[in-house]
N, C-alpha and C. Protein backbone atom coordinates (compact mmCIF):
# COMPACT_ATOMS: atom_id res chain seq x y z
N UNK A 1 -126.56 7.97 50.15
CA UNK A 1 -126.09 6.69 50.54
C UNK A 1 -124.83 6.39 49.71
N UNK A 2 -123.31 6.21 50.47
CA UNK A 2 -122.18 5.72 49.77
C UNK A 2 -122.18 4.22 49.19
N UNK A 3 -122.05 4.03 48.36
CA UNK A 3 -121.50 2.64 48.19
C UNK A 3 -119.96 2.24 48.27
N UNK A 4 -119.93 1.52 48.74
CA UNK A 4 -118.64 0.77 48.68
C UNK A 4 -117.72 -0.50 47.68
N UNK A 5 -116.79 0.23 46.92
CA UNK A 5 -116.64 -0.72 45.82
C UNK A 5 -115.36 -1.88 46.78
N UNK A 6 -115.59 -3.48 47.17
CA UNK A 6 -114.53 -4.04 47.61
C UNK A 6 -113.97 -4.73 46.59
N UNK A 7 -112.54 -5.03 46.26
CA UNK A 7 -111.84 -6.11 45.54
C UNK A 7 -111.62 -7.27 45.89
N UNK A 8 -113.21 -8.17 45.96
CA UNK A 8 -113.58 -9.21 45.94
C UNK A 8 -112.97 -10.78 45.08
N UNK A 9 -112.66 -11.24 45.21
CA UNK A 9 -112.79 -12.25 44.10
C UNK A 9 -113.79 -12.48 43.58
N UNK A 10 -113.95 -12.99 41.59
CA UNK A 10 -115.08 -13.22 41.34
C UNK A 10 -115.37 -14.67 41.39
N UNK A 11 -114.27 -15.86 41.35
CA UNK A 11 -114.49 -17.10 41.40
C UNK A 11 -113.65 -17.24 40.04
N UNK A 12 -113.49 -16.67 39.58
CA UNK A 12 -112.63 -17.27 37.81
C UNK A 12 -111.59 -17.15 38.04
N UNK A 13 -110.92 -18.15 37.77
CA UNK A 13 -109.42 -18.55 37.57
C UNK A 13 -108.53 -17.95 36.51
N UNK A 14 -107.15 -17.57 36.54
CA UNK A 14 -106.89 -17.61 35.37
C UNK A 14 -105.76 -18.50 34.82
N UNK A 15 -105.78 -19.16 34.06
CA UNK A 15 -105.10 -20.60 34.17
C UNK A 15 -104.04 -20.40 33.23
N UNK A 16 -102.77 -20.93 33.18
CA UNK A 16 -101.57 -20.78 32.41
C UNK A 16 -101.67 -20.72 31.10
N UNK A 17 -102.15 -19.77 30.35
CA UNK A 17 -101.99 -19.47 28.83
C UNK A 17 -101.30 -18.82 28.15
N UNK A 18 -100.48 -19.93 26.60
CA UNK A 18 -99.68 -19.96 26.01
C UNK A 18 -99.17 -18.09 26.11
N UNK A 19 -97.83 -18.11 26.45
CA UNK A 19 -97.25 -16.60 25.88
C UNK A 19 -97.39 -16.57 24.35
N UNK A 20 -97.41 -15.25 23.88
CA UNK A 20 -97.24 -15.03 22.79
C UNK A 20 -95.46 -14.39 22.38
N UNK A 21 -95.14 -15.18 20.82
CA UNK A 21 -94.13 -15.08 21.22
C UNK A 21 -92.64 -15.51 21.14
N UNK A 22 -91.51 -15.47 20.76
CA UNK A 22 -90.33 -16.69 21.09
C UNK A 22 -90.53 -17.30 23.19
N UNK A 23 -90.78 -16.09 23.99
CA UNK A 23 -90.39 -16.20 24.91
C UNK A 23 -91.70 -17.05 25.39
N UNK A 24 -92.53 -17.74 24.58
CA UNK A 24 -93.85 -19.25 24.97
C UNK A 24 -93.06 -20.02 24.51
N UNK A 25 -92.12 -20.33 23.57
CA UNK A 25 -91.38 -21.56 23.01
C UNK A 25 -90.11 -21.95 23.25
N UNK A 26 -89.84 -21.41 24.41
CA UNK A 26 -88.49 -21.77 24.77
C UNK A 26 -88.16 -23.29 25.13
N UNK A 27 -89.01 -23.81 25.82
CA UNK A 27 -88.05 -25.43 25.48
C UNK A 27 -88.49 -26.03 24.16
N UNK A 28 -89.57 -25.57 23.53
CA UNK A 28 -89.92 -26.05 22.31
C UNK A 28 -88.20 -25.76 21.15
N UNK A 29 -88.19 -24.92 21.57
CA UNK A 29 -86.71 -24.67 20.74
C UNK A 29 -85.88 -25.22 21.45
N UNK A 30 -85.50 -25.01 22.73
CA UNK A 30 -84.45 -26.02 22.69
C UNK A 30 -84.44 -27.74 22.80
N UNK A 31 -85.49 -27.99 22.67
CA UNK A 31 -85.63 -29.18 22.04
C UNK A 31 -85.27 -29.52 20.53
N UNK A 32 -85.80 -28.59 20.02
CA UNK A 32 -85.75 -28.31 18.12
C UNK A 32 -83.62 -28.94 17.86
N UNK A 33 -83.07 -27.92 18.49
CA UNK A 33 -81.71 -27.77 18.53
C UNK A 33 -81.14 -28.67 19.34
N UNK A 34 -81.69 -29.73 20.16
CA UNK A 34 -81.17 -30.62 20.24
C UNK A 34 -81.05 -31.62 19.79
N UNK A 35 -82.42 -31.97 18.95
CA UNK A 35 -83.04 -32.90 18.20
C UNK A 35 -81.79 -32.83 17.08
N UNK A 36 -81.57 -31.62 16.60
CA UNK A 36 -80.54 -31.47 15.39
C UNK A 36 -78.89 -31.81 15.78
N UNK A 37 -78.60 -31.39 17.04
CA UNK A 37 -77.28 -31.80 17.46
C UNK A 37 -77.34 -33.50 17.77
N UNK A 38 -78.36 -33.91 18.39
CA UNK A 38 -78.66 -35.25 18.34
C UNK A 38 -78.46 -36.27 17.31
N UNK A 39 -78.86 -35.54 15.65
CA UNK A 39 -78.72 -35.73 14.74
C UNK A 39 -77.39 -36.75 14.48
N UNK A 40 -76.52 -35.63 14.93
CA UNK A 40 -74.86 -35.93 14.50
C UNK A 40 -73.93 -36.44 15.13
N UNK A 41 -74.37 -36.29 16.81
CA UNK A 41 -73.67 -36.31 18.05
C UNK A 41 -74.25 -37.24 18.70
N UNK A 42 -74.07 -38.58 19.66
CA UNK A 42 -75.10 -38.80 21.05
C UNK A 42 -76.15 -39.29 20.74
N UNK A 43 -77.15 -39.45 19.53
CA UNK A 43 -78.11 -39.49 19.49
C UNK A 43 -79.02 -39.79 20.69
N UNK A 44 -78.44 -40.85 21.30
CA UNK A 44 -79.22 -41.36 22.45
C UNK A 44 -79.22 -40.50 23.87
N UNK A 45 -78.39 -39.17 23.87
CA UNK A 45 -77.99 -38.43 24.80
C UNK A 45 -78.75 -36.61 24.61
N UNK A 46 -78.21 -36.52 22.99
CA UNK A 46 -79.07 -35.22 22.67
C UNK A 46 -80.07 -35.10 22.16
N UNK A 47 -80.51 -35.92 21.54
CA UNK A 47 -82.11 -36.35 20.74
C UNK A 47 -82.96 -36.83 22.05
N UNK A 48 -82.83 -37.52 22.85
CA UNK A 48 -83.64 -38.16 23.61
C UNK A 48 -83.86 -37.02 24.16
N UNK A 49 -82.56 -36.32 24.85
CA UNK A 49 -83.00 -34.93 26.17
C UNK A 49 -84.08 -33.84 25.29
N UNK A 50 -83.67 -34.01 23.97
CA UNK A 50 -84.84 -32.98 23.04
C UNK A 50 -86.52 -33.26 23.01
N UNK A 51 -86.23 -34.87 22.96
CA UNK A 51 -87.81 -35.26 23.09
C UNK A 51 -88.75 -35.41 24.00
N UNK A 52 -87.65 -35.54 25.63
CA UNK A 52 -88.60 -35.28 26.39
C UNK A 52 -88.50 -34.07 26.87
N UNK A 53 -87.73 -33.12 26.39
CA UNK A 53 -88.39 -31.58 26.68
C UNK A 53 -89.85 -30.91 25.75
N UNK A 54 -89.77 -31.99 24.09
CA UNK A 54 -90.97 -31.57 23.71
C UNK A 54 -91.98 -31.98 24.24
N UNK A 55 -91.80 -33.05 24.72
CA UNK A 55 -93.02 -33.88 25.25
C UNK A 55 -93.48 -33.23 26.38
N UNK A 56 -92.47 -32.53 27.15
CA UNK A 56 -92.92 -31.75 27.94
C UNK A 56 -93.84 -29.88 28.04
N UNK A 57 -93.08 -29.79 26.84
CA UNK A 57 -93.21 -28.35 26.09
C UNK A 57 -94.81 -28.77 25.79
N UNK A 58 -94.97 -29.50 25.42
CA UNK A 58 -96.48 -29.78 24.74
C UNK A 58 -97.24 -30.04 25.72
N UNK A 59 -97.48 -30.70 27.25
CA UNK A 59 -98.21 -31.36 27.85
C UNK A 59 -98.17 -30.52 28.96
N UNK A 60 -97.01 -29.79 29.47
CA UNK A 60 -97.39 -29.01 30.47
C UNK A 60 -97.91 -27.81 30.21
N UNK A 61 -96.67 -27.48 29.27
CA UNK A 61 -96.49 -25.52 29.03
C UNK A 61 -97.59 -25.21 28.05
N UNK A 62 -98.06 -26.13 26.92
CA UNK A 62 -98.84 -26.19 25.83
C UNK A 62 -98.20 -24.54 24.87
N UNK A 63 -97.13 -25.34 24.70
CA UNK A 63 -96.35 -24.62 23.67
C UNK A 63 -96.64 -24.57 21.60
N UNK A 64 -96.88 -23.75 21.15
CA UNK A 64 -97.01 -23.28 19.96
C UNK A 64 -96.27 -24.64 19.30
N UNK A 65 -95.03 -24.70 19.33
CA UNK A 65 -93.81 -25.41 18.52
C UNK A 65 -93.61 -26.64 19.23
N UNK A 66 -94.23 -26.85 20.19
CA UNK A 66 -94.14 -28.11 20.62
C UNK A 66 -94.29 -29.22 19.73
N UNK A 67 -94.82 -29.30 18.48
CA UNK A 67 -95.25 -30.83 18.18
C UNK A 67 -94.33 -31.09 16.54
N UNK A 68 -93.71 -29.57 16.27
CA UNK A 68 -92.60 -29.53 15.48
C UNK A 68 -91.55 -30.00 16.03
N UNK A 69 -91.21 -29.89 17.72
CA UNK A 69 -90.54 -29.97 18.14
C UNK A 69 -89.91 -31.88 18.25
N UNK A 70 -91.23 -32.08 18.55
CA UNK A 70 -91.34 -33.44 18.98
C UNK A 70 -90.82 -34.13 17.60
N UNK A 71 -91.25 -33.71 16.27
CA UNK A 71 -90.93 -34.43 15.31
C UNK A 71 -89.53 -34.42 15.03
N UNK A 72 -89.13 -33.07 14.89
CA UNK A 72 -87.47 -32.87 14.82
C UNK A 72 -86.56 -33.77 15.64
N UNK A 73 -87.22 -33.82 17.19
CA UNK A 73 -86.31 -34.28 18.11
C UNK A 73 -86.40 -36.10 17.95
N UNK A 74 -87.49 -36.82 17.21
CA UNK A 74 -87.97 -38.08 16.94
C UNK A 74 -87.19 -38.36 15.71
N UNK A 75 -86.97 -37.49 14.83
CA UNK A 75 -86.44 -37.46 13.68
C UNK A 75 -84.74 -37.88 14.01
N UNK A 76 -84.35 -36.66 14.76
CA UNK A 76 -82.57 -36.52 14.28
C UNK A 76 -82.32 -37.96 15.76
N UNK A 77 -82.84 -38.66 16.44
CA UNK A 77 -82.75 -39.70 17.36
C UNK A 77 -83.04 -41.13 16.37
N UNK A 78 -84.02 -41.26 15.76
CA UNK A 78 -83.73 -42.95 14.93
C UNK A 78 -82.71 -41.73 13.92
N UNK A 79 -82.34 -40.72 12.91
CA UNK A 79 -82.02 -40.46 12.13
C UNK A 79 -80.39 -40.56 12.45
N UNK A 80 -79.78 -40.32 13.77
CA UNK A 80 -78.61 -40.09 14.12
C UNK A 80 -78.26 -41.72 14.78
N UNK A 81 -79.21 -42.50 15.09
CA UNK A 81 -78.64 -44.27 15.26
C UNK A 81 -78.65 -44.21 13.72
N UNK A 82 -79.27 -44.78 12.95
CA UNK A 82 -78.92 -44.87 11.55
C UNK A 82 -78.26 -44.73 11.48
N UNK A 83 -77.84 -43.41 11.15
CA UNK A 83 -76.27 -42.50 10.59
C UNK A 83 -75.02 -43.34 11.19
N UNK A 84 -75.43 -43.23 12.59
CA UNK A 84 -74.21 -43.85 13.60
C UNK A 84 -73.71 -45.32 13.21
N UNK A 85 -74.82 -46.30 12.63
CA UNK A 85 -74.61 -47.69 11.97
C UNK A 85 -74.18 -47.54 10.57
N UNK A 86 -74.59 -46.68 9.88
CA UNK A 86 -73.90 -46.81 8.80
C UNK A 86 -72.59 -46.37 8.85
N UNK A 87 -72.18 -45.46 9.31
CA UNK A 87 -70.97 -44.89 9.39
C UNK A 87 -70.05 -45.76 10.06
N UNK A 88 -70.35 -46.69 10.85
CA UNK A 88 -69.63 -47.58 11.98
C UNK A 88 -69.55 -48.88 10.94
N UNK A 89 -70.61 -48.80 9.76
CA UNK A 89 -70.12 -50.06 8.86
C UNK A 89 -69.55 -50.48 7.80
C-alpha cells in the first residue's frame, strides 16, 4: 500500500518577525538620524518626521531600536526648539 505525502496546510501562520540584523532597523535608524539633524535644523520638520517613523518602527515593524529611536527623535525635537529660542534670543 503507497502512501501519499500532500503539501497540505497545517493551520499555523507565520506572522511578521523582527529581522535579525541592521536590515530589521532600518526606519529605526533613520529616525535615530533624523532626530539628530532635527537637533540643529527644522526641528519641527526633521525631529517630528523621526518620531513618527519611530513610532512607527515600534508599532508596526516591532523593531529592535525602535524605542532608542523614539527617545533620540523626542530628544533632538523639544532639544532643537530650545536651542532655536535661545539662539534667536
Amino acid at each position: 500500500m503507497a502512501t501519499q505525502y500532500t503539501n497540505q496546510p497545517t493551520g499555523q501562520q507565520h506572522h511578521n518577525a523582527p529581522k535579525g540584523g541592521a536590515g530589521g532597523n532600518v526606519f529605526s535608524i533613520i529616525a535615530m538620524v533624523l532626530g539628530v539633524i532635527g537637533f540643529l535644523f527644522l526641528p519641527i520638520v526633521f525631529a517630528l518626521g523621526g518620531l513618527v517613523m519611530a513610532i512607527i518602527a515600534k508599532t508596526v515593524r516591532h523593531e529592535r531600536l525602535a524605542t532608542i529611536a523614539i527617545v533620540v527623535s523626542a530628544i533632538g525635537l523639544v532639544g532643537g526648539m530650545v536651542l532655536g529660542y535661545i539662539v534667536n534670543t
